[in-house]
PDB file of N, CA and C in Angstrom:
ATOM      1  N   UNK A   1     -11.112  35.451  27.796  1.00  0.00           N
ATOM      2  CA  UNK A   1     -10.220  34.362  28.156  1.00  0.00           C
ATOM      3  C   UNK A   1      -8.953  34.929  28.769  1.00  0.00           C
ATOM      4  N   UNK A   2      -8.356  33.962  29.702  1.00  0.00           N
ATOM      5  CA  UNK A   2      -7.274  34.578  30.348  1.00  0.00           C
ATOM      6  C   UNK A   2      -5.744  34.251  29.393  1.00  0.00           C
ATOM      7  N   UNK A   3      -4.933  34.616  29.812  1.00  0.00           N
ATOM      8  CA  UNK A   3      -4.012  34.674  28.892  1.00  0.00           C
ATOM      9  C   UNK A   3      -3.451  32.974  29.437  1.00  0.00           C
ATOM     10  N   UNK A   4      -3.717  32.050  30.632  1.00  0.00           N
ATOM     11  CA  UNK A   4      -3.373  31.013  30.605  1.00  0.00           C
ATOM     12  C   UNK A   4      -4.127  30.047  29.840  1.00  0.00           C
ATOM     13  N   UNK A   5      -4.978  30.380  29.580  1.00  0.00           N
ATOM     14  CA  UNK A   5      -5.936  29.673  28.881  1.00  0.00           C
ATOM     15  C   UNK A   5      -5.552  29.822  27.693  1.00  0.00           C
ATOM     16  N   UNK A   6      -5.476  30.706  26.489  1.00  0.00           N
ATOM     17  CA  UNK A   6      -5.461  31.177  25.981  1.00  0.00           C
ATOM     18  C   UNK A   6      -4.079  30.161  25.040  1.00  0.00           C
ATOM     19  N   UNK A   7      -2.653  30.145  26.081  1.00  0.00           N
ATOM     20  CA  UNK A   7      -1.597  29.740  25.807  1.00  0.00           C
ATOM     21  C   UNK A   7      -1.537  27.950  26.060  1.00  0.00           C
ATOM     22  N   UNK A   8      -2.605  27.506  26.999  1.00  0.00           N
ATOM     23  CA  UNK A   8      -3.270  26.152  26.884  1.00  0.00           C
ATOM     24  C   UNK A   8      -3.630  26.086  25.311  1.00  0.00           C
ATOM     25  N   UNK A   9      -4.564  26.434  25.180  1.00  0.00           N
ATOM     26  CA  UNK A   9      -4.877  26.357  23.901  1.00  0.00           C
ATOM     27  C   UNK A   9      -3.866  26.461  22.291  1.00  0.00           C
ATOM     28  N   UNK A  10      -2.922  27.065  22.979  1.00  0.00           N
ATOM     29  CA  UNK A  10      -2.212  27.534  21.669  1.00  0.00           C
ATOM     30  C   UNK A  10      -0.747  26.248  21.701  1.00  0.00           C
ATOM     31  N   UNK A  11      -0.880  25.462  23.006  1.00  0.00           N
ATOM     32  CA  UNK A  11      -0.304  24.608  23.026  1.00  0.00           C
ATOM     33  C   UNK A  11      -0.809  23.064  22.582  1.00  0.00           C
ATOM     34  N   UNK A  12      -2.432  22.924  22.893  1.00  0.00           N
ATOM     35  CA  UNK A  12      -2.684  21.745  22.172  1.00  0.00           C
ATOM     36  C   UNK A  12      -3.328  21.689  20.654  1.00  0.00           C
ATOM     37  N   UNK A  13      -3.248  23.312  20.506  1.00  0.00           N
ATOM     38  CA  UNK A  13      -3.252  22.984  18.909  1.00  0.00           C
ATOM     39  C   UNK A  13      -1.588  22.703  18.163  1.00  0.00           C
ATOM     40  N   UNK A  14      -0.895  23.626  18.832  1.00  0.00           N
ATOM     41  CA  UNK A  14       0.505  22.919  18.334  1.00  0.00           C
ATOM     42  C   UNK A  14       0.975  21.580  18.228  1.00  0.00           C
ATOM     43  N   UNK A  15       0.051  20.259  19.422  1.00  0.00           N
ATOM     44  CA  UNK A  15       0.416  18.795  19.058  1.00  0.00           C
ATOM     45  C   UNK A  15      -0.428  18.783  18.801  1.00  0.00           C
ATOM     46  N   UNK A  16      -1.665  19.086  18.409  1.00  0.00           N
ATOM     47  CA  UNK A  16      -2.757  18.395  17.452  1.00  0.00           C
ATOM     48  C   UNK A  16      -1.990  18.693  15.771  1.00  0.00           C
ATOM     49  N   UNK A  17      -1.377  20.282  15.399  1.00  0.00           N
ATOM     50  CA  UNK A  17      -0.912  20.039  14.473  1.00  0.00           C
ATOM     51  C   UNK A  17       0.503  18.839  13.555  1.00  0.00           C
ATOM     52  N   UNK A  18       0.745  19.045  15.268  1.00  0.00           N
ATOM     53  CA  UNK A  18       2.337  18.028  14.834  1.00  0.00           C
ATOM     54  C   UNK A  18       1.957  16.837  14.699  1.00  0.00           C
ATOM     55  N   UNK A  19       0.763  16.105  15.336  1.00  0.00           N
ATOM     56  CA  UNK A  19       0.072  14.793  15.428  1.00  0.00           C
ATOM     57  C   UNK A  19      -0.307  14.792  13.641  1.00  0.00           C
ATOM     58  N   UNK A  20      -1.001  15.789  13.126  1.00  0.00           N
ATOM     59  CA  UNK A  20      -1.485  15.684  11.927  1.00  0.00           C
ATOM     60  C   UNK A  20      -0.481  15.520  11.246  1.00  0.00           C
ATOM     61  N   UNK A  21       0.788  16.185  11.213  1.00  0.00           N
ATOM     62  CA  UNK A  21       1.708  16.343  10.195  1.00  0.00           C
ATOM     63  C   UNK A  21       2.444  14.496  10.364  1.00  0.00           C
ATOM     64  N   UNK A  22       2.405  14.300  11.771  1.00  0.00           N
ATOM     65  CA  UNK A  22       2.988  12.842  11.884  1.00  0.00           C
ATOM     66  C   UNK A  22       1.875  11.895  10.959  1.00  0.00           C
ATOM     67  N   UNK A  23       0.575  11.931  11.079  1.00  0.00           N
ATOM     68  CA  UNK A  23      -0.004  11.101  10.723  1.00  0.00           C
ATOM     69  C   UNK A  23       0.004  11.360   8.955  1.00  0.00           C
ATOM     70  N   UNK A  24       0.296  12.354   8.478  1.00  0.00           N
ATOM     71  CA  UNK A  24       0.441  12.560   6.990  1.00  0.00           C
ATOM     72  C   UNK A  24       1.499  11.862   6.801  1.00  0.00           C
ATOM     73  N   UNK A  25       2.553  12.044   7.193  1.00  0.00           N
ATOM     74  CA  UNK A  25       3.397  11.267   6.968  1.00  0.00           C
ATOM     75  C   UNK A  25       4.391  10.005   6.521  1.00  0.00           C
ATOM     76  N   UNK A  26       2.923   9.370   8.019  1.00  0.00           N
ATOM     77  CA  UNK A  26       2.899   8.136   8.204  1.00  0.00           C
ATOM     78  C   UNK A  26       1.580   7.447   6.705  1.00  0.00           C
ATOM     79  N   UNK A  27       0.823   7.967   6.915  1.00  0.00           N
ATOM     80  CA  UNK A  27      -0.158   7.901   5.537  1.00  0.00           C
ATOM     81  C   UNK A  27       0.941   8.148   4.450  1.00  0.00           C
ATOM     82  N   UNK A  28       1.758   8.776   3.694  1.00  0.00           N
ATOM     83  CA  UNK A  28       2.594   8.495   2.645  1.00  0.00           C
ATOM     84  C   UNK A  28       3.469   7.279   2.948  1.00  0.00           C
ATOM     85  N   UNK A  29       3.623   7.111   3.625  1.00  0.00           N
ATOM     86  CA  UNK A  29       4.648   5.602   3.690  1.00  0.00           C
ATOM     87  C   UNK A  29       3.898   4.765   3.692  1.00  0.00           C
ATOM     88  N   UNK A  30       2.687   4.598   4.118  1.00  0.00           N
ATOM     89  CA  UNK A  30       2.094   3.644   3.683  1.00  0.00           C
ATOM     90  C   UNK A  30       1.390   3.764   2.742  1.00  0.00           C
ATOM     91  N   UNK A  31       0.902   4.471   1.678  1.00  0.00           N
ATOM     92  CA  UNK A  31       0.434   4.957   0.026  1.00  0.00           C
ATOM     93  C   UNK A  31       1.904   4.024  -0.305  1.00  0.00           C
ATOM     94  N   UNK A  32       2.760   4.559  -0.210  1.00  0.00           N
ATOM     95  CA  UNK A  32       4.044   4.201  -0.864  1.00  0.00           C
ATOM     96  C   UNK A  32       4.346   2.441  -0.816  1.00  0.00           C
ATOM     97  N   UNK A  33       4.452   2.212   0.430  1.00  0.00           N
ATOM     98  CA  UNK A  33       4.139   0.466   0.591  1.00  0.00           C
ATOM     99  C   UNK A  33       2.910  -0.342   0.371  1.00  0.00           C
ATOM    100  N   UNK A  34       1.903   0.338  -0.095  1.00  0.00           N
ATOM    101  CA  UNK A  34       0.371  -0.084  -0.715  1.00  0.00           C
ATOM    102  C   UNK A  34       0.603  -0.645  -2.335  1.00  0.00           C
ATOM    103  N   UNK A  35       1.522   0.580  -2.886  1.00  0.00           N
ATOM    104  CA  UNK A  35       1.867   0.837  -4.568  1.00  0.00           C
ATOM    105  C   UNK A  35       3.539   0.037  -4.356  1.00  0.00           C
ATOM    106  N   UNK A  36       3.846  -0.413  -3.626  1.00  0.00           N
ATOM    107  CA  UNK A  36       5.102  -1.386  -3.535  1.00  0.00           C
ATOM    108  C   UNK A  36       4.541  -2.882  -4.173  1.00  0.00           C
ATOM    109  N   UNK A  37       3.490  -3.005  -3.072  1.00  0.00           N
ATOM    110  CA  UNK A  37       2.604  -4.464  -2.775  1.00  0.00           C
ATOM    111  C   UNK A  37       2.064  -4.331  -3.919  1.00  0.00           C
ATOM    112  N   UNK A  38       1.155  -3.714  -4.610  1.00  0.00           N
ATOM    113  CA  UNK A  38       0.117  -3.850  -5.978  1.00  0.00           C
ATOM    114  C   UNK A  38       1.215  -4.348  -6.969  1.00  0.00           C
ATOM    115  N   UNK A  39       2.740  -3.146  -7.258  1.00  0.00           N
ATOM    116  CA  UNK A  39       3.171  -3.470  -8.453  1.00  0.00           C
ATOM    117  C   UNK A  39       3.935  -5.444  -8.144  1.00  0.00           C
ATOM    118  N   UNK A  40       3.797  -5.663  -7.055  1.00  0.00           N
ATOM    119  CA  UNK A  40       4.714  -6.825  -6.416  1.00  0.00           C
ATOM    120  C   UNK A  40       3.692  -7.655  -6.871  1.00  0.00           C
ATOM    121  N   UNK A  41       2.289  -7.798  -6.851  1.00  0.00           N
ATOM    122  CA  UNK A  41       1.124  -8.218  -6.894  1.00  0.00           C
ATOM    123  C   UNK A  41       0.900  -8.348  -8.398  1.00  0.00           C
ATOM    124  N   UNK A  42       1.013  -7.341  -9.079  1.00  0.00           N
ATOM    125  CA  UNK A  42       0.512  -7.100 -10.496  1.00  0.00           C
ATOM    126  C   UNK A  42       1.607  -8.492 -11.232  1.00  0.00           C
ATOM    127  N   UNK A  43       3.283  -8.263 -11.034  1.00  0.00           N
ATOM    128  CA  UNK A  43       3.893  -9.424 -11.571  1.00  0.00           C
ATOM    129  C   UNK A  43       4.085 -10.514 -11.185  1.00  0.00           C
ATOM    130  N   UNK A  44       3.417 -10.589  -9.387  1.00  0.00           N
ATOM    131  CA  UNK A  44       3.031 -12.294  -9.709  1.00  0.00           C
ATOM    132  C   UNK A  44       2.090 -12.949 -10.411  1.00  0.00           C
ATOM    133  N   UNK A  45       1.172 -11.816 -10.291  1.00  0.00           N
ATOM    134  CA  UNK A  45      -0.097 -12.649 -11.398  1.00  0.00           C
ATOM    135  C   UNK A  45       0.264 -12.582 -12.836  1.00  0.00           C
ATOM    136  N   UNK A  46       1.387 -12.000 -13.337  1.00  0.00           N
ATOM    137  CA  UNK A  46       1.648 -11.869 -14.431  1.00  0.00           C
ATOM    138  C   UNK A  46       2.258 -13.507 -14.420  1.00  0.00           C
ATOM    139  N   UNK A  47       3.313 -13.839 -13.350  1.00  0.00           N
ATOM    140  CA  UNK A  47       4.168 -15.228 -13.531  1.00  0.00           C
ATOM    141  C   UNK A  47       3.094 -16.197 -13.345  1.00  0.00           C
ATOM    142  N   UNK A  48       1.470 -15.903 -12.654  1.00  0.00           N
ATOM    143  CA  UNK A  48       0.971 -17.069 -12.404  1.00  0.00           C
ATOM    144  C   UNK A  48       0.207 -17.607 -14.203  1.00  0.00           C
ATOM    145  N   UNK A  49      -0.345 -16.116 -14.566  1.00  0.00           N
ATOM    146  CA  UNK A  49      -1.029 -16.163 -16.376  1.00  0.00           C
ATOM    147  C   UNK A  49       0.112 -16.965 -16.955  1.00  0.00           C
ATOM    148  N   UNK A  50       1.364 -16.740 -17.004  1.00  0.00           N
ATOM    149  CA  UNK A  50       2.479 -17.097 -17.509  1.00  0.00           C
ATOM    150  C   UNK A  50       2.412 -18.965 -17.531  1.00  0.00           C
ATOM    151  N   UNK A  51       2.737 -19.351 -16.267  1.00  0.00           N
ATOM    152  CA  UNK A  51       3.082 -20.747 -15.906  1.00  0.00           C
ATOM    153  C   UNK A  51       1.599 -21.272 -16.471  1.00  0.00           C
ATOM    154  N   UNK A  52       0.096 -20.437 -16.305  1.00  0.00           N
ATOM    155  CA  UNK A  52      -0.669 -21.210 -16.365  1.00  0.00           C
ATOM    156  C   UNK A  52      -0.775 -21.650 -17.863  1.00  0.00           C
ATOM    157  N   UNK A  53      -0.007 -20.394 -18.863  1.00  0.00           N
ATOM    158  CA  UNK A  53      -0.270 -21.001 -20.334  1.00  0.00           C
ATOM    159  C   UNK A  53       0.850 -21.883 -20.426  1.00  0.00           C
ATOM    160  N   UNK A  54       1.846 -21.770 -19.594  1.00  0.00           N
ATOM    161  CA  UNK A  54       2.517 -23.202 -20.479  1.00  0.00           C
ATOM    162  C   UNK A  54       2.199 -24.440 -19.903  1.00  0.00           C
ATOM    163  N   UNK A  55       1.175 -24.414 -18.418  1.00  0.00           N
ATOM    164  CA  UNK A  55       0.873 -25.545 -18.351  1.00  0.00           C
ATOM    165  C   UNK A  55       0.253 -26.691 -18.911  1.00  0.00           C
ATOM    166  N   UNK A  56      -1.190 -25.433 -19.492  1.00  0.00           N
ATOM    167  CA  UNK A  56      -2.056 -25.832 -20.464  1.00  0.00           C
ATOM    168  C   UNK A  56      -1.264 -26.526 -21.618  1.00  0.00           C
ATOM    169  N   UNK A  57      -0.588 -25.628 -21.676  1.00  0.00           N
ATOM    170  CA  UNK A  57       0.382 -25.661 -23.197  1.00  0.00           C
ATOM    171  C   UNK A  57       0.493 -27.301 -23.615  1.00  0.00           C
ATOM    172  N   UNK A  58       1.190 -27.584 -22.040  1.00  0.00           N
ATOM    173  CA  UNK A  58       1.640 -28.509 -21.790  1.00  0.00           C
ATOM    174  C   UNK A  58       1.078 -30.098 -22.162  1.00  0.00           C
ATOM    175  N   UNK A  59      -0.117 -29.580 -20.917  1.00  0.00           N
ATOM    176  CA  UNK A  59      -1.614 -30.449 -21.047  1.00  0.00           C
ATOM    177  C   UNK A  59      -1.874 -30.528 -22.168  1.00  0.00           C
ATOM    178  N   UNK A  60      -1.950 -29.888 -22.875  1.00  0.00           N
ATOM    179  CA  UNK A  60      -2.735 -29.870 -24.745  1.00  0.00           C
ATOM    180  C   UNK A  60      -1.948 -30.676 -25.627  1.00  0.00           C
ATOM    181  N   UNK A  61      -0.316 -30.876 -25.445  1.00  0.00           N
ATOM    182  CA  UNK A  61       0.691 -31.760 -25.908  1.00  0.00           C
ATOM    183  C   UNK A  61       0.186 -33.066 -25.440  1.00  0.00           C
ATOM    184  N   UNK A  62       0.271 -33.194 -24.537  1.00  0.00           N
ATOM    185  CA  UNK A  62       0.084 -34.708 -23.854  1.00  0.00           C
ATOM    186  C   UNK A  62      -1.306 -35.077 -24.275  1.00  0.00           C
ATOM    187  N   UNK A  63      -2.282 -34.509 -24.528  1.00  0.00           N
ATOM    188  CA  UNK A  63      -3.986 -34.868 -24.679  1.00  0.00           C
ATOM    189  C   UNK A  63      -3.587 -35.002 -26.725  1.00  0.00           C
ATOM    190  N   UNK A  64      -2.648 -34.327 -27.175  1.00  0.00           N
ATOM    191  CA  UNK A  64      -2.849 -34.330 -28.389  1.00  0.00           C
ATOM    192  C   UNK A  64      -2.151 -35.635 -28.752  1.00  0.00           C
ATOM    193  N   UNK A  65      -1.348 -35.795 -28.102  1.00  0.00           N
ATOM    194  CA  UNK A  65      -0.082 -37.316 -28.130  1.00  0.00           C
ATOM    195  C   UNK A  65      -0.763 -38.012 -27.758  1.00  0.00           C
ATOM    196  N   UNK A  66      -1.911 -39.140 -27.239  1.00  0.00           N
ATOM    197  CA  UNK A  66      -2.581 -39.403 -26.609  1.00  0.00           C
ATOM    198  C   UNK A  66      -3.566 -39.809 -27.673  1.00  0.00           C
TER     199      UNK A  66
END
């Protein structure tokens, strides 16, 4: 191989590496905003279990008054 070739090469592995390191990157910020959304996720369904027992709750007053 000639030495232009050679330095071709040694140049598109340098943005193939920087491409990788961007895309790692970019993959942790979004891991990070994935585990944002779940724990955001986990306590609405906690407020929805919540409202749904006192709805019942609720319902079960009125069916027992009744």
């Amino acid at each position: 191989m000639s030495l232009e070739l050679l330095s071709q090469l040694e140049t598109k592995i340098q943005a193939t590496l920087e491409s990788v390191e961007l895309l790692k990157m970019e993959l942790e910020e979004e891991k990070q905003k994935n585990e944002a959304l779940e724990s955001k996720n986990q306590q609405l369904q906690e407020d929805l279990n919540s409202w749904n027992d006192k709805v019942n709750g609720l319902v079960g007053l009125l069916n027992s008054e009744v």
